[in-house]
N, C-alpha and C. Protein backbone atom coordinates (compact mmCIF):
# COMPACT_ATOMS: atom_id res chain seq x y z
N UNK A 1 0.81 -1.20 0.00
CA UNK A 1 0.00 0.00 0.00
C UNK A 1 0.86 1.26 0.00
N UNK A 2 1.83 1.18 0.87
CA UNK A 2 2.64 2.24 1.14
C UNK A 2 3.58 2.67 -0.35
N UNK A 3 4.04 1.55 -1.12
CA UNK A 3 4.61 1.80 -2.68
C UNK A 3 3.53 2.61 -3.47
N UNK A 4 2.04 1.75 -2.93
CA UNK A 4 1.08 2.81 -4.38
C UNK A 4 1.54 3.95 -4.01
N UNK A 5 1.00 4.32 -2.55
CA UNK A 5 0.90 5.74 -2.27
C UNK A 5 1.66 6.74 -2.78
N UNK A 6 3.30 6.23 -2.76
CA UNK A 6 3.98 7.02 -3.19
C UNK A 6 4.33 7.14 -4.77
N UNK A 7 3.67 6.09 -5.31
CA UNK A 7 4.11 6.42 -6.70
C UNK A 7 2.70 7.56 -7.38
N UNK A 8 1.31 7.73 -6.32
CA UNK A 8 0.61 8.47 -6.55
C UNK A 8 1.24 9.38 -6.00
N UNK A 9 1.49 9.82 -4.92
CA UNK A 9 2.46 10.78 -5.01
C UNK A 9 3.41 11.59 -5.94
N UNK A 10 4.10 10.83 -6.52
CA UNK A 10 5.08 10.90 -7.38
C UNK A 10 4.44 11.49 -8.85
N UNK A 11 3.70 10.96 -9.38
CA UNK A 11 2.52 11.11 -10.30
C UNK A 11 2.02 12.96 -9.91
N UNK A 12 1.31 12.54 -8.54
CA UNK A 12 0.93 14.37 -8.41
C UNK A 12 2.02 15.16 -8.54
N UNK A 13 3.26 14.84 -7.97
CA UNK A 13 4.05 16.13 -7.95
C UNK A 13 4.59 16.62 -9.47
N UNK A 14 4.41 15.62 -10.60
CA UNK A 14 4.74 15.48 -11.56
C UNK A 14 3.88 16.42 -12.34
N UNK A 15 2.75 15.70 -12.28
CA UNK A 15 1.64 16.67 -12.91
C UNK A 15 1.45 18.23 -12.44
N UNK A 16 1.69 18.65 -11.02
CA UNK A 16 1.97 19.85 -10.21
C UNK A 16 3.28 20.87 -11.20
N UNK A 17 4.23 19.86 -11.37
CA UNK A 17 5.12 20.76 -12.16
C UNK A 17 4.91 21.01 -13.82
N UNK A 18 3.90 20.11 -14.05
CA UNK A 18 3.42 20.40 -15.39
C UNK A 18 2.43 21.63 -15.53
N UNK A 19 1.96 21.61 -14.52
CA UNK A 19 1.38 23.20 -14.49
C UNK A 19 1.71 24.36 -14.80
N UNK A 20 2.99 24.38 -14.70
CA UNK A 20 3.40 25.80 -14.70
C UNK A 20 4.54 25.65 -16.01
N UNK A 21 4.80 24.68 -16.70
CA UNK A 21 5.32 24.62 -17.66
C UNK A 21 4.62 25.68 -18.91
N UNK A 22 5.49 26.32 -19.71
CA UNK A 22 4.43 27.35 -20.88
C UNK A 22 4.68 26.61 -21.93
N UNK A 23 3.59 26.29 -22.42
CA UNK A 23 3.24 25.36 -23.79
C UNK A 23 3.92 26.49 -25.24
N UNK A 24 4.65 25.79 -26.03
CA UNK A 24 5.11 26.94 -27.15
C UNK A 24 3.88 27.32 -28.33
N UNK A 25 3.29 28.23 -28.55
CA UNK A 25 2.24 28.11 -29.33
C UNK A 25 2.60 26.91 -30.88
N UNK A 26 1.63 26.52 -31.59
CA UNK A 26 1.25 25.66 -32.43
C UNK A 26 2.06 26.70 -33.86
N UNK A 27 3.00 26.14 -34.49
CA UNK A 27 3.42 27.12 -35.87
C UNK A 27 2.65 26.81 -37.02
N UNK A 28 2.88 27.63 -37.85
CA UNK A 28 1.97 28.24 -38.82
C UNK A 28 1.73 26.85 -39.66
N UNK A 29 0.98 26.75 -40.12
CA UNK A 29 0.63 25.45 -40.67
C UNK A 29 1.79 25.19 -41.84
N UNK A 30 1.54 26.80 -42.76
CA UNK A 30 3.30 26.37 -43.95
C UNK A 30 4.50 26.11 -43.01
N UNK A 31 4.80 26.90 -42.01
CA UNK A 31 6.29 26.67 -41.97
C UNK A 31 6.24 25.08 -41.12
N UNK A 32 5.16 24.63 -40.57
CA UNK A 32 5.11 22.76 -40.13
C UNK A 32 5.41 22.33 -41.39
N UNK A 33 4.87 22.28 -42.22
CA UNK A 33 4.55 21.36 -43.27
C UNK A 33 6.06 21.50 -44.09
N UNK A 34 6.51 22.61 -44.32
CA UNK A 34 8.25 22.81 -44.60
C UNK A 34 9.31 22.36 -43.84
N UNK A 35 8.94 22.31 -42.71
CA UNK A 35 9.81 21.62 -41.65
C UNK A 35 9.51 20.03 -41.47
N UNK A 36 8.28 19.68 -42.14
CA UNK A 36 8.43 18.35 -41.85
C UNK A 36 8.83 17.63 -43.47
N UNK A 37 9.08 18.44 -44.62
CA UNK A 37 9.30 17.93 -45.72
C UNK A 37 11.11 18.18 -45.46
N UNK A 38 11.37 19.38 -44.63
CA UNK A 38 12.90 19.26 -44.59
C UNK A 38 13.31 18.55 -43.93
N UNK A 39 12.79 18.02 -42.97
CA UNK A 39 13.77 16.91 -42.10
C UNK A 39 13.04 15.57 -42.24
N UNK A 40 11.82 15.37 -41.99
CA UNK A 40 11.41 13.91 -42.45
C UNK A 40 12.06 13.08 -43.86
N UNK A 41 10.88 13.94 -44.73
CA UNK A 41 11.37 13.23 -46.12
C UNK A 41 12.57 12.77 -46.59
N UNK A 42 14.04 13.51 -46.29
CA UNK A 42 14.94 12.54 -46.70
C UNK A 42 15.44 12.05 -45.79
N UNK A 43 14.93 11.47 -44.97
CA UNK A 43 15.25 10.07 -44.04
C UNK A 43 14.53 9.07 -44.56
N UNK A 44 13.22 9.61 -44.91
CA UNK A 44 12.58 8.65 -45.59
C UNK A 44 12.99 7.80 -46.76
N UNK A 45 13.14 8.47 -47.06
CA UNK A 45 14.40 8.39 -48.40
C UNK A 45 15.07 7.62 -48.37
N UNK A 46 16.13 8.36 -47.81
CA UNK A 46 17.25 6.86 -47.33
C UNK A 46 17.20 5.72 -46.92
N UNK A 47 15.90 5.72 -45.66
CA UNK A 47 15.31 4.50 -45.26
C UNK A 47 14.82 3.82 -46.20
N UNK A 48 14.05 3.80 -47.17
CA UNK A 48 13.96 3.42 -48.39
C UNK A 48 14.77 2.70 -49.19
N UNK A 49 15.84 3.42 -49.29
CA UNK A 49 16.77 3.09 -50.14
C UNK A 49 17.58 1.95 -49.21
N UNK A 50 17.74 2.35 -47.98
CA UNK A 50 19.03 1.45 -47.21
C UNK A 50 17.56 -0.23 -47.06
N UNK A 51 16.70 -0.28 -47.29
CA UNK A 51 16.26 -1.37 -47.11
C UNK A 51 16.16 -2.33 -48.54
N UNK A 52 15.34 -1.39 -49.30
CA UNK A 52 16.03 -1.94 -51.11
C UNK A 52 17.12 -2.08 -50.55
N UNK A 53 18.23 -1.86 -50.79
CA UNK A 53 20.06 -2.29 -50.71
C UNK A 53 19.90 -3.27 -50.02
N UNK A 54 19.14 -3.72 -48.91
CA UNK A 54 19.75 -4.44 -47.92
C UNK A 54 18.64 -5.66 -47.79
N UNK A 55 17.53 -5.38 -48.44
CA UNK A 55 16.42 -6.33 -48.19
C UNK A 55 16.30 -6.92 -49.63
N UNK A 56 15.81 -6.32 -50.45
CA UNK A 56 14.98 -7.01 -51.73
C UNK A 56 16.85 -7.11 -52.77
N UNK A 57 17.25 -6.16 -52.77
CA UNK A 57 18.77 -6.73 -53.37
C UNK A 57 18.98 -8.23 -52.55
N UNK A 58 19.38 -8.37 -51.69
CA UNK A 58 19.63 -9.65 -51.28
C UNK A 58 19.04 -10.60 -51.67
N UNK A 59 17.48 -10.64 -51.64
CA UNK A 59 16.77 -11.78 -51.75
C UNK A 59 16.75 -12.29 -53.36
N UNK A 60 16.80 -10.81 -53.91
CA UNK A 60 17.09 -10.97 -55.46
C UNK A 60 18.11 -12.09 -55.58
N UNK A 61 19.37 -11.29 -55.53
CA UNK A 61 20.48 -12.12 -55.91
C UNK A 61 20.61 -13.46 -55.07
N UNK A 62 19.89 -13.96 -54.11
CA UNK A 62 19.69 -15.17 -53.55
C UNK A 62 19.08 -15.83 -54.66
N UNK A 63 17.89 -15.54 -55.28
CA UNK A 63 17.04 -16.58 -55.96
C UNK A 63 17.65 -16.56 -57.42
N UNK A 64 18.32 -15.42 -57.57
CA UNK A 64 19.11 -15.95 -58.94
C UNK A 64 20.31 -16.53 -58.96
N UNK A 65 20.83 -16.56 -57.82
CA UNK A 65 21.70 -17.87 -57.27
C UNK A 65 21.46 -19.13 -57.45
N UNK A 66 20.15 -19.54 -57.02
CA UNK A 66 19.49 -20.90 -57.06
C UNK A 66 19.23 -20.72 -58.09
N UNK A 67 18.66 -20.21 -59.07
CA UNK A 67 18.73 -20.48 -60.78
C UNK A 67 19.51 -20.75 -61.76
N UNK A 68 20.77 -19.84 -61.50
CA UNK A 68 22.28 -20.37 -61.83
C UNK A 68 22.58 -21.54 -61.58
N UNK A 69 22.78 -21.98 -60.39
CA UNK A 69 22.56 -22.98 -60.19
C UNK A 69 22.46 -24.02 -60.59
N UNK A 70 20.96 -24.27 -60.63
CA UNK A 70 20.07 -24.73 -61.42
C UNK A 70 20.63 -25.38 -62.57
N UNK A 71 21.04 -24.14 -63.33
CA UNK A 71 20.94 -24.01 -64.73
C UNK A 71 22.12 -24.67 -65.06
N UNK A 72 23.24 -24.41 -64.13
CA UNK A 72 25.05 -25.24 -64.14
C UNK A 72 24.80 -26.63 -63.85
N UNK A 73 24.01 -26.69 -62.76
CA UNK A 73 24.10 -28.42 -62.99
C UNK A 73 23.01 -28.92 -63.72
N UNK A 74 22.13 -28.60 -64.53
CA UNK A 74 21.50 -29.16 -65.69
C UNK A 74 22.56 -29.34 -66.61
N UNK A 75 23.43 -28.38 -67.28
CA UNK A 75 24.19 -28.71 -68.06
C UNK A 75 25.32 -29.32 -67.87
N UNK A 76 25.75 -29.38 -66.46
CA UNK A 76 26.56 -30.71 -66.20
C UNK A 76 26.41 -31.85 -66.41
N UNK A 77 25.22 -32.19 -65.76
CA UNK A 77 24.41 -33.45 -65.01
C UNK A 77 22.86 -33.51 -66.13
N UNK A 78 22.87 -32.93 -67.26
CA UNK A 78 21.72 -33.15 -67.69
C UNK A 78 20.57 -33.40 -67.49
N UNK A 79 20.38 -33.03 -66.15
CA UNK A 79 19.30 -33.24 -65.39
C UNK A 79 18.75 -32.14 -64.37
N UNK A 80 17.81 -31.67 -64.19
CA UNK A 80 17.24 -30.65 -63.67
C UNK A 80 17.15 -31.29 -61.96
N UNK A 81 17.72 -30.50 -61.12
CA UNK A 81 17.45 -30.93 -59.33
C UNK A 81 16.16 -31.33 -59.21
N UNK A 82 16.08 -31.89 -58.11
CA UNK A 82 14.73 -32.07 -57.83
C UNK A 82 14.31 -31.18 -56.88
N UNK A 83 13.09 -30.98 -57.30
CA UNK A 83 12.27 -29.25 -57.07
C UNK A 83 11.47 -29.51 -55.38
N UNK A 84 11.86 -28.52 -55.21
CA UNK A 84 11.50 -28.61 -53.49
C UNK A 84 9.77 -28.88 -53.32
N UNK A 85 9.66 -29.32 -52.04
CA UNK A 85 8.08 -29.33 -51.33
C UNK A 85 7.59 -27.50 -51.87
N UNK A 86 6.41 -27.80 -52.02
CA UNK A 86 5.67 -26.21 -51.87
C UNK A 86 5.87 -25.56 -50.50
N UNK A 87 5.87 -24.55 -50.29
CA UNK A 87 6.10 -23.89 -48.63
C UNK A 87 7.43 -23.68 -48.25
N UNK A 88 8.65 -24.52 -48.95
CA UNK A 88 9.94 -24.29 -48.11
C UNK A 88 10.75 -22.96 -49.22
């Protein structure tokens, strides 16, 4: 009982000092919307890009790996691998 108390405690004195904090007014709707195309968007960007590079490049050149593959030991071995279960 004695832990709640004080974390209600803790809670009021918290909210007590939020009182007197001064809120910065709300900016102009253009200069938000400029500020969020200057600093968001090219992170976005990059994030973008660094996951292509790092996600779908990979998986690419994985499955055209296994086609190469493929394709080298058919013409070795004249014979095509045998083709996996569905699902794996």
């Amino acid at each position: 009982m004695a832990a709640g108390r004080r974390q209600d405690e803790a809670r009021m004195d918290l909210l007590e000092r939020l009182v007197d904090v001064e809120v910065p007014p709300v900016p102009a709707a253009r200069d938000f919307t400029a500020g969020v195309r200057r600093k968001l968007h090219p992170r976005l960007l990059a994030l973008h890009v660094a996951e292509f590079a790092l996600g779908a490049t990979a998986w690419a050149v994985r499955h055209m790996l296994v086609a190469l593959f493929a394709a080298v030991l058919f013409t070795v071995s004249g014979r095509w691998p045998r083709s996996r279960p569905e699902g794996d």
